[in-house]
N, C-alpha and C. Protein backbone atom coordinates (compact mmCIF):
# COMPACT_ATOMS: atom_id res chain seq x y z
N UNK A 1 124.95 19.82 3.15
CA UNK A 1 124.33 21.12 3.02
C UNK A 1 125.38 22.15 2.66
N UNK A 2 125.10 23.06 1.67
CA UNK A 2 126.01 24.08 1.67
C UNK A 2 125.07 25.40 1.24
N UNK A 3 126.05 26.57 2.18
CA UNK A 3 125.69 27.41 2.16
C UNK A 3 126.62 28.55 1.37
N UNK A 4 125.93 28.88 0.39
CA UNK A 4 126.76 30.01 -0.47
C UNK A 4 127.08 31.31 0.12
N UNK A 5 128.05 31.74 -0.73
CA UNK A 5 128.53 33.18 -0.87
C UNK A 5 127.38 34.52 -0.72
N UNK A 6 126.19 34.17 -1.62
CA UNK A 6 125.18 34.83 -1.39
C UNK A 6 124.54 34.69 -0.19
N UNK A 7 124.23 34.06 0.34
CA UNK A 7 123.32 34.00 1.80
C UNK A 7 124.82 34.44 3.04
N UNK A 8 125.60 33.88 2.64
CA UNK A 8 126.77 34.35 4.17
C UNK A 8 126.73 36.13 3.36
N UNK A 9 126.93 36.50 2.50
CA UNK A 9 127.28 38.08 2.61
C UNK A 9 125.92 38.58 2.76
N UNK A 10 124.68 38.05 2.30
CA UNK A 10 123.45 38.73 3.16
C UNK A 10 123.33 38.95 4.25
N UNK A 11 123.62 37.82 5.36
CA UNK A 11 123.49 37.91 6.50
C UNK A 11 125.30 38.43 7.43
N UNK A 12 126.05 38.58 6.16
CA UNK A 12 127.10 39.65 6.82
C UNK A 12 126.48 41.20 6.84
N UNK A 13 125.74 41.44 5.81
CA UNK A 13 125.24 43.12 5.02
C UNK A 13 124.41 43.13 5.99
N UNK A 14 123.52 42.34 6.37
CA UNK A 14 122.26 42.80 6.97
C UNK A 14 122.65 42.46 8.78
N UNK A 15 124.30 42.12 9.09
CA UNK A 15 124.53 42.27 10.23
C UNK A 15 125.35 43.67 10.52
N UNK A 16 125.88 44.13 9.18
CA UNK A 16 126.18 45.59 9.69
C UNK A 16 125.24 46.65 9.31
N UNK A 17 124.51 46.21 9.17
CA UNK A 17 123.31 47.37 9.05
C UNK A 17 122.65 47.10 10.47
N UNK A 18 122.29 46.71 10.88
CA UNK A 18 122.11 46.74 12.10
C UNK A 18 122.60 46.37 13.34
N UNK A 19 124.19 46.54 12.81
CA UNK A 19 124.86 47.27 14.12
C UNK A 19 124.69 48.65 13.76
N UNK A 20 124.12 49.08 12.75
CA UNK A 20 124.28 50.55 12.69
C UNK A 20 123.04 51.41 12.86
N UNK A 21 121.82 50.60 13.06
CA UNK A 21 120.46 50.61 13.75
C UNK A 21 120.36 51.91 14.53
N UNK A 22 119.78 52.80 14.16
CA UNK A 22 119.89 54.11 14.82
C UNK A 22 120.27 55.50 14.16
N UNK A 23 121.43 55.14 13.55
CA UNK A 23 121.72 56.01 13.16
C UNK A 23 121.70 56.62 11.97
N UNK A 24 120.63 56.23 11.05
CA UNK A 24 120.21 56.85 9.90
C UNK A 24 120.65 55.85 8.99
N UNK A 25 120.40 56.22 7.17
CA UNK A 25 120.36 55.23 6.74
C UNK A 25 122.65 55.20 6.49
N UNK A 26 122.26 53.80 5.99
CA UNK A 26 123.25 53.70 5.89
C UNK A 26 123.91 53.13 4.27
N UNK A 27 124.94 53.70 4.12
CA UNK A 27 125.20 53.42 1.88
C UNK A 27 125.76 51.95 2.12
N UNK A 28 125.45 51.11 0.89
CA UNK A 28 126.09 50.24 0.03
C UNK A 28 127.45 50.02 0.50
N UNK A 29 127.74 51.41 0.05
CA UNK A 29 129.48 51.58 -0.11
C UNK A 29 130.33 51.78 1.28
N UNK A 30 129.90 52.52 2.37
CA UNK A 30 129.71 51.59 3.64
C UNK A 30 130.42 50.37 3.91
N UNK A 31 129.12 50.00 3.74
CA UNK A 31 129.24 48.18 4.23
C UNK A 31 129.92 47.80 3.26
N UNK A 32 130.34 47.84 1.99
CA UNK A 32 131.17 47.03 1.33
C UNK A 32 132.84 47.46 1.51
N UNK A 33 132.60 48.87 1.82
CA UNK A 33 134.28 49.19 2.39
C UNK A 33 134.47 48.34 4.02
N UNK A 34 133.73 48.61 4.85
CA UNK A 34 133.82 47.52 5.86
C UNK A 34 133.59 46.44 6.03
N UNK A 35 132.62 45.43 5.25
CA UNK A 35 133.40 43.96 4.85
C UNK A 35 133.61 43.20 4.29
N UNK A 36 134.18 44.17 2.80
CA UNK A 36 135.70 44.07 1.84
C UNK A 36 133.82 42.68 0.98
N UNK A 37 132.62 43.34 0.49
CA UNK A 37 132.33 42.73 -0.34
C UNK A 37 131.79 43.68 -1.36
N UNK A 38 131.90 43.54 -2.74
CA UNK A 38 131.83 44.00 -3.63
C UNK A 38 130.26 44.81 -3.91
N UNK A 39 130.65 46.18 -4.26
CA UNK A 39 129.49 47.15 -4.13
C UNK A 39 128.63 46.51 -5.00
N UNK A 40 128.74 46.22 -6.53
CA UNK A 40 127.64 45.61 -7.15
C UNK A 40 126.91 44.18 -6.58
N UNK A 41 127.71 43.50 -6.41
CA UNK A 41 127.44 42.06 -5.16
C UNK A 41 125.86 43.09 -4.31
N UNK A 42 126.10 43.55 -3.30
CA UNK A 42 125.68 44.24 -2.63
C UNK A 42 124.50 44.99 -3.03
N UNK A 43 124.83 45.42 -3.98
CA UNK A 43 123.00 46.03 -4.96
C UNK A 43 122.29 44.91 -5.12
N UNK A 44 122.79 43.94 -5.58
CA UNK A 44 121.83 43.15 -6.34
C UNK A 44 120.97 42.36 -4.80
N UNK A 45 121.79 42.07 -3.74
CA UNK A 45 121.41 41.60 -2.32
C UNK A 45 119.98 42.26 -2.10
N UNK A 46 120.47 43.73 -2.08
CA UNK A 46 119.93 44.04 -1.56
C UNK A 46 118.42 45.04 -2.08
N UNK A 47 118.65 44.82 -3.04
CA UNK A 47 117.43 44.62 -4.31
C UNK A 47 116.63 43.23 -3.64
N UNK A 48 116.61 42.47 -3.22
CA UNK A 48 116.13 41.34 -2.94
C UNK A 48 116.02 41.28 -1.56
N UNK A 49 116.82 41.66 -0.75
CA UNK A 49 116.37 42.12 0.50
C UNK A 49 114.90 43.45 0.48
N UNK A 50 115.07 44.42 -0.03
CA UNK A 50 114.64 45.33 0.09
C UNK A 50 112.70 44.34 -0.54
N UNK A 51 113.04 43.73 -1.62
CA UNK A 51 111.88 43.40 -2.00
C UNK A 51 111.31 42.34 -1.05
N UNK A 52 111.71 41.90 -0.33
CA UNK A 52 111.09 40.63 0.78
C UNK A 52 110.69 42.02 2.45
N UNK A 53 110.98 43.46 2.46
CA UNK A 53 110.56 44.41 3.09
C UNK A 53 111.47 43.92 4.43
N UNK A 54 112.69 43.50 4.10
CA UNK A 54 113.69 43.36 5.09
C UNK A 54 114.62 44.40 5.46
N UNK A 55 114.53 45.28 4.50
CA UNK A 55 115.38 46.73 4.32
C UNK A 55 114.19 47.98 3.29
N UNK A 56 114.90 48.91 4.18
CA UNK A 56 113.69 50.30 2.95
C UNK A 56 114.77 50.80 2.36
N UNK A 57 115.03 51.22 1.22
CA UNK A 57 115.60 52.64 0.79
C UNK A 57 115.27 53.72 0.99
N UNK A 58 116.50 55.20 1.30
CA UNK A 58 116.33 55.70 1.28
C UNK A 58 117.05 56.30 0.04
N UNK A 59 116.53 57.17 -0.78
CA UNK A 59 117.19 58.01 -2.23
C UNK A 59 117.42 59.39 -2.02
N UNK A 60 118.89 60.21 -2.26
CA UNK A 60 118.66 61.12 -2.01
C UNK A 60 120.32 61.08 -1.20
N UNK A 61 120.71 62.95 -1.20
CA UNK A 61 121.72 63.07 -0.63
C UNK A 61 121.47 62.42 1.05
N UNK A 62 122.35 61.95 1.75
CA UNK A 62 122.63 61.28 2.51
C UNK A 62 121.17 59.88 2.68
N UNK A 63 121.37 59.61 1.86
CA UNK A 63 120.20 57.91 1.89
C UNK A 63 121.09 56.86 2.74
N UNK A 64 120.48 56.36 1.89
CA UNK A 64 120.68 54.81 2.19
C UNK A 64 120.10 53.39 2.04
N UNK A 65 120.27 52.92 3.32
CA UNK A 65 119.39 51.72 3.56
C UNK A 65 118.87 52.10 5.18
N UNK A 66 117.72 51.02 5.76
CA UNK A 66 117.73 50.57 7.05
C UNK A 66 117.01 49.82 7.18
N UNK A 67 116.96 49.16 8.49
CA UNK A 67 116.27 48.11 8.33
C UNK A 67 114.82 48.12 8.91
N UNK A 68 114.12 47.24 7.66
CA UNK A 68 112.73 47.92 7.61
C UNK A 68 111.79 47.37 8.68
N UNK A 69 112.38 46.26 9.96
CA UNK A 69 111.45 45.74 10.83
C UNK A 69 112.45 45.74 12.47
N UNK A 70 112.06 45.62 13.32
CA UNK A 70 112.63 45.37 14.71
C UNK A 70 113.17 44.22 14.49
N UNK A 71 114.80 44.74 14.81
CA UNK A 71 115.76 43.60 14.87
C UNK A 71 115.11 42.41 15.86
N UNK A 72 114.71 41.89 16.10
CA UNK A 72 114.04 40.51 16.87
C UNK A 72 112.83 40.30 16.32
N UNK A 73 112.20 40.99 14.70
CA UNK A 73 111.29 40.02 14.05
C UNK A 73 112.18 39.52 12.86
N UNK A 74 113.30 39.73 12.47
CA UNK A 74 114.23 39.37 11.35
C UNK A 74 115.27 38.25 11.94
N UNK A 75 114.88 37.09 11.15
CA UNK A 75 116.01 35.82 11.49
C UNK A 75 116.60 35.77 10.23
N UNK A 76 118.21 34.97 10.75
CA UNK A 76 118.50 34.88 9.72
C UNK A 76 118.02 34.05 8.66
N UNK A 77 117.23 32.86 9.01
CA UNK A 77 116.43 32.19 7.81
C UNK A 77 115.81 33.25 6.99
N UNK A 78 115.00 33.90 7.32
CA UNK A 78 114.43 34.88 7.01
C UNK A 78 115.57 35.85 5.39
N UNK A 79 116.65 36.16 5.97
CA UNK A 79 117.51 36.73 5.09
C UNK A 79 118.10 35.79 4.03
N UNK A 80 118.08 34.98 4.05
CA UNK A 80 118.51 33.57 3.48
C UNK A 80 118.00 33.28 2.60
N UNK A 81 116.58 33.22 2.84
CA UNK A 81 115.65 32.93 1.80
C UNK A 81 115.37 34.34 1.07
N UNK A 82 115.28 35.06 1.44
CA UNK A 82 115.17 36.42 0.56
C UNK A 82 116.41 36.58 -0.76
N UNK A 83 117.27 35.99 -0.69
CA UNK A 83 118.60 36.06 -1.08
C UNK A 83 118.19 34.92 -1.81
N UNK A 84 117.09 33.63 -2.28
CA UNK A 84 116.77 32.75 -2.73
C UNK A 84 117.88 31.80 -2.46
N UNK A 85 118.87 31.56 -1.72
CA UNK A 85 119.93 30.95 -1.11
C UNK A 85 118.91 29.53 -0.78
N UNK A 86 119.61 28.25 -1.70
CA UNK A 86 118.46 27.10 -0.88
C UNK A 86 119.47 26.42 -0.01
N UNK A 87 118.58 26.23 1.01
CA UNK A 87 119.51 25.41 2.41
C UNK A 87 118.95 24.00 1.99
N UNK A 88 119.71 23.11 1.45
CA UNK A 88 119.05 21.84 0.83
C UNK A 88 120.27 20.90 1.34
N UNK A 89 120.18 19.53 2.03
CA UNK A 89 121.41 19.02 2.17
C UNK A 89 121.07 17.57 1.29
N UNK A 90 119.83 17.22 0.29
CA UNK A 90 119.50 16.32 -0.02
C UNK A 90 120.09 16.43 -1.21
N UNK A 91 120.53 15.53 -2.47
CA UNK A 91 121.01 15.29 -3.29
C UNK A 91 119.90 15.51 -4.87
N UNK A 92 118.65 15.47 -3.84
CA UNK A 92 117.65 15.86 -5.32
C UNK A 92 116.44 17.14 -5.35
N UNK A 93 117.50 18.13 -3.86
CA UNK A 93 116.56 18.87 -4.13
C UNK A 93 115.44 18.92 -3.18
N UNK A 94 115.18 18.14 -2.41
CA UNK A 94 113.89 17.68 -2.11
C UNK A 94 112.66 17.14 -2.88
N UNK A 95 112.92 16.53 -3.96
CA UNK A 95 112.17 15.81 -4.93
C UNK A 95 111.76 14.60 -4.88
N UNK A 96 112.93 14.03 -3.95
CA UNK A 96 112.55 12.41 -3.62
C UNK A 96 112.97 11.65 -4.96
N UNK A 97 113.78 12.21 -5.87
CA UNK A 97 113.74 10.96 -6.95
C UNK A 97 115.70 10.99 -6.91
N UNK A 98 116.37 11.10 -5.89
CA UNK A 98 117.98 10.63 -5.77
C UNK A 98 117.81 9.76 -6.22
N UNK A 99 117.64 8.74 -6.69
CA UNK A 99 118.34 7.08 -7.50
C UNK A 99 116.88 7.14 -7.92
N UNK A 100 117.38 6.90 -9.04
CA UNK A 100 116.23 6.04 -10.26
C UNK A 100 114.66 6.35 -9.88
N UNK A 101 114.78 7.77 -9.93
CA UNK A 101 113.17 8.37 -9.39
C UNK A 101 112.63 8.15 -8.52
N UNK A 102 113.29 7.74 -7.28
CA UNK A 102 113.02 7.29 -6.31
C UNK A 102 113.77 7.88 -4.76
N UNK A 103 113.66 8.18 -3.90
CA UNK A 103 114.57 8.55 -2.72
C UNK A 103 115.85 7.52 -2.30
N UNK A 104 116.53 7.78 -2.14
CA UNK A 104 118.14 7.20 -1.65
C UNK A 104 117.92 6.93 -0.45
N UNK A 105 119.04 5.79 -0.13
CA UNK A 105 118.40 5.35 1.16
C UNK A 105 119.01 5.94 2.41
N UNK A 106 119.29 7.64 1.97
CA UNK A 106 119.90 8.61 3.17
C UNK A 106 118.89 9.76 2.84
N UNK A 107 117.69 9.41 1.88
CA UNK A 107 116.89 10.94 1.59
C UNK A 107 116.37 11.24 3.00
N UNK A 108 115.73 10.43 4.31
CA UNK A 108 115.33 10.84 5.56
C UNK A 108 116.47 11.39 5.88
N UNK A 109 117.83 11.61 6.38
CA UNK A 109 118.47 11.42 6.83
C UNK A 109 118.98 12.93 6.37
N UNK A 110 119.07 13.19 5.33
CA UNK A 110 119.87 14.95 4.52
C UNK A 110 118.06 15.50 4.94
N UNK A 111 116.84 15.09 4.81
CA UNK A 111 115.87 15.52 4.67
C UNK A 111 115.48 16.09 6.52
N UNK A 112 116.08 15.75 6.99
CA UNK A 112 115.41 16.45 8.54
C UNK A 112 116.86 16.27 8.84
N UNK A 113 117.62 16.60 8.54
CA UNK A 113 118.96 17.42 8.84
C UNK A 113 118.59 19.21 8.19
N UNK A 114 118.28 18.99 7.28
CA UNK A 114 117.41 20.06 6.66
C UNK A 114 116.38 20.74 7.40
N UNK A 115 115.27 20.28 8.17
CA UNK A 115 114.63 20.61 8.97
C UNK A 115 115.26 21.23 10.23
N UNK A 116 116.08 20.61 10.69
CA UNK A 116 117.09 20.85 11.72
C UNK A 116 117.72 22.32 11.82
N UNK A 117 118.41 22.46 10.67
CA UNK A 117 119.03 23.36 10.14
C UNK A 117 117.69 24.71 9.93
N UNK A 118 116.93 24.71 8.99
CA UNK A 118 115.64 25.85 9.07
C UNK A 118 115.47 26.13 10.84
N UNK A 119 114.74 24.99 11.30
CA UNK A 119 114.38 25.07 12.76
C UNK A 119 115.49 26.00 13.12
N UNK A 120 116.53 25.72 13.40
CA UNK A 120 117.53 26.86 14.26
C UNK A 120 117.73 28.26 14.32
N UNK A 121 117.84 28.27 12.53
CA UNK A 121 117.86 29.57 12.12
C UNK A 121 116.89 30.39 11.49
N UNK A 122 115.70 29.96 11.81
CA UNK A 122 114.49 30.32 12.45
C UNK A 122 114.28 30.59 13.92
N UNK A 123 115.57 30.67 14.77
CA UNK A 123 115.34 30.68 16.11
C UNK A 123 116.42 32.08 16.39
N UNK A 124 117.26 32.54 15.40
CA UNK A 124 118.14 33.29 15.25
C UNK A 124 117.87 34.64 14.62
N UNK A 125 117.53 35.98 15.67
CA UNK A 125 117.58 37.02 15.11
C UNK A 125 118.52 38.13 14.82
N UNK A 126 118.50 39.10 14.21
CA UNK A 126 119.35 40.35 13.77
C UNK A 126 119.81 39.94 15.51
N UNK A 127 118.35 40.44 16.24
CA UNK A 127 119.04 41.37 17.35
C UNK A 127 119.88 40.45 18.80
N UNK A 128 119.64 39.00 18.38
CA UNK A 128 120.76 38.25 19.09
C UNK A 128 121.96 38.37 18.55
N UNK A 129 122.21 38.25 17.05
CA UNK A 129 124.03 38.37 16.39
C UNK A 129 124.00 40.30 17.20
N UNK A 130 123.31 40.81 16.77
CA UNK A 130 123.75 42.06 17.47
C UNK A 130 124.39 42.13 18.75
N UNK A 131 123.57 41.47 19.31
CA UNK A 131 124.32 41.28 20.89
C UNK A 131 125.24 41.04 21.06
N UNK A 132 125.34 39.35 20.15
CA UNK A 132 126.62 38.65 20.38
C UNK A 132 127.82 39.93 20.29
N UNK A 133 127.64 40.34 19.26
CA UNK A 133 128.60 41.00 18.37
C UNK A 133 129.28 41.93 19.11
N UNK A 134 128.17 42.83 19.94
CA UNK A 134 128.38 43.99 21.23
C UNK A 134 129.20 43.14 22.15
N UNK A 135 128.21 42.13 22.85
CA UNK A 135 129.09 41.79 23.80
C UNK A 135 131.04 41.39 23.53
N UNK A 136 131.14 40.94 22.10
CA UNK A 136 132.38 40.15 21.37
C UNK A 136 132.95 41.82 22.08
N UNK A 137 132.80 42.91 21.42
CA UNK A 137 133.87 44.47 21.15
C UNK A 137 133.64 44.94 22.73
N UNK A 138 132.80 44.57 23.41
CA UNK A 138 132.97 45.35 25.07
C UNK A 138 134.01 44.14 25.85
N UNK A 139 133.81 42.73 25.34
CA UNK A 139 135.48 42.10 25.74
C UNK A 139 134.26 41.05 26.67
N UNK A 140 132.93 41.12 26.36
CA UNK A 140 131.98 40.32 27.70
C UNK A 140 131.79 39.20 26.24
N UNK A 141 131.30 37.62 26.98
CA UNK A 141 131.56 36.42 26.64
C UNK A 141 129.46 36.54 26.14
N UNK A 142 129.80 35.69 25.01
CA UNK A 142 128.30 35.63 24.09
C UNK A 142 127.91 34.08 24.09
N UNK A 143 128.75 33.35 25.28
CA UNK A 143 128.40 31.93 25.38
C UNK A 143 126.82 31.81 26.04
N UNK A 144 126.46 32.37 26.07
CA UNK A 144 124.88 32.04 27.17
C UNK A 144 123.76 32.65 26.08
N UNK A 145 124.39 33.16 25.45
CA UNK A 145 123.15 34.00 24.30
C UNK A 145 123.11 32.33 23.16
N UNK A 146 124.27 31.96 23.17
CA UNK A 146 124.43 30.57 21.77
C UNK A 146 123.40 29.41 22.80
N UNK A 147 124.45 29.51 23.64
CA UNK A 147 123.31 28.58 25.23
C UNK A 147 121.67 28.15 24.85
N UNK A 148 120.84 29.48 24.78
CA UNK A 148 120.07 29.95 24.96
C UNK A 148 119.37 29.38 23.37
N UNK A 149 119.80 30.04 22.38
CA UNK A 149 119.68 29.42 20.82
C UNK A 149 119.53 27.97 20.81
N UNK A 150 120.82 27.76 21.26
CA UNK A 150 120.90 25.88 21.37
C UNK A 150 119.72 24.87 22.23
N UNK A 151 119.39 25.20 23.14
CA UNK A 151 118.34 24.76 23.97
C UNK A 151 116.90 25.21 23.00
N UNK A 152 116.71 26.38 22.81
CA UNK A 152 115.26 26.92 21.70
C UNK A 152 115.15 25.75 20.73
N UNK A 153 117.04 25.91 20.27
CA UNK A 153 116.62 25.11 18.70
C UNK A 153 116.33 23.65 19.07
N UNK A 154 116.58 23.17 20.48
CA UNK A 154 116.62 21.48 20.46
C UNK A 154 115.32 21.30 21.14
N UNK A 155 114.62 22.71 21.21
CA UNK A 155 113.11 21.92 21.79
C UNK A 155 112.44 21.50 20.72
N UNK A 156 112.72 22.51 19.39
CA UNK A 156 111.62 22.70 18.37
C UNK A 156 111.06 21.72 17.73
């Protein structure tokens, strides 16, 4: 499975936007001076965020962005796929035709590793990395919040 450049800086953009939850909207230029990713990168994100109603614009002297739902209905699957980022660990795609139009004899195997992977981060919202994140800068330990994820994701 691999996960691109586009889906990790979505769900970097759309984790400092809501650490910044509150306080009005917030610019592009912002978040790309704080984490060092490229302002056009960042439009185009969030052109695609904004169109999946994960973020609103605001236009206008002091605009921005914010985020357009309660941090605990936004997972990061959720941002991932908005970003058209495919979480695929199978070799054809999910098509079933790896060898000679046909599935490989590891297509079960990348294919609900795949499932695995959605399931979790489908279990992962804004407003848990938020936490984590708080608790990381007040110096308090974010092991029981992952705890907590890990047990969700292994019931599912």
């Amino acid at each position: 499975m691999r996960l691109t450049t586009k889906g990790r800086f979505a769900v970097t953009a759309m984790m400092d936007l809501a650490l910044q939850h509150g306080n009005g909207p917030v610019t592009l230029a912002g978040i790309s001076e704080r984490q060092k990713i490229s302002l056009s990168y960042l439009e185009q994100l969030f052109g695609k965020l904004r169109r999946r109603e994960l973020v609103d614009s605001v236009r206008g002297p002091g605009g921005g962005y914010l985020i357009a739902r309660p941090l605990e209905e936004i997972t990061v699957a959720q941002i991932i796929q908005a970003v058209d980022e495919p979480m695929d660990a199978t070799q054809c795609g999910g098509m079933q035709n790896c060898r000679d139009e046909k599935p490989c004899m590891t297509h079960e195997l990348w294919s609900n590793l795949n499932q695995h992977i959605q399931d979790y981060l489908q279990t992962v919202t804004l407003a848990s990395l938020v936490h984590i994140q708080r608790g990381k800068e007040s110096g308090r330990s974010s092991t029981l919040v992952f705890e907590r994820q890990q047990s969700v994701a292994a019931a599912v």
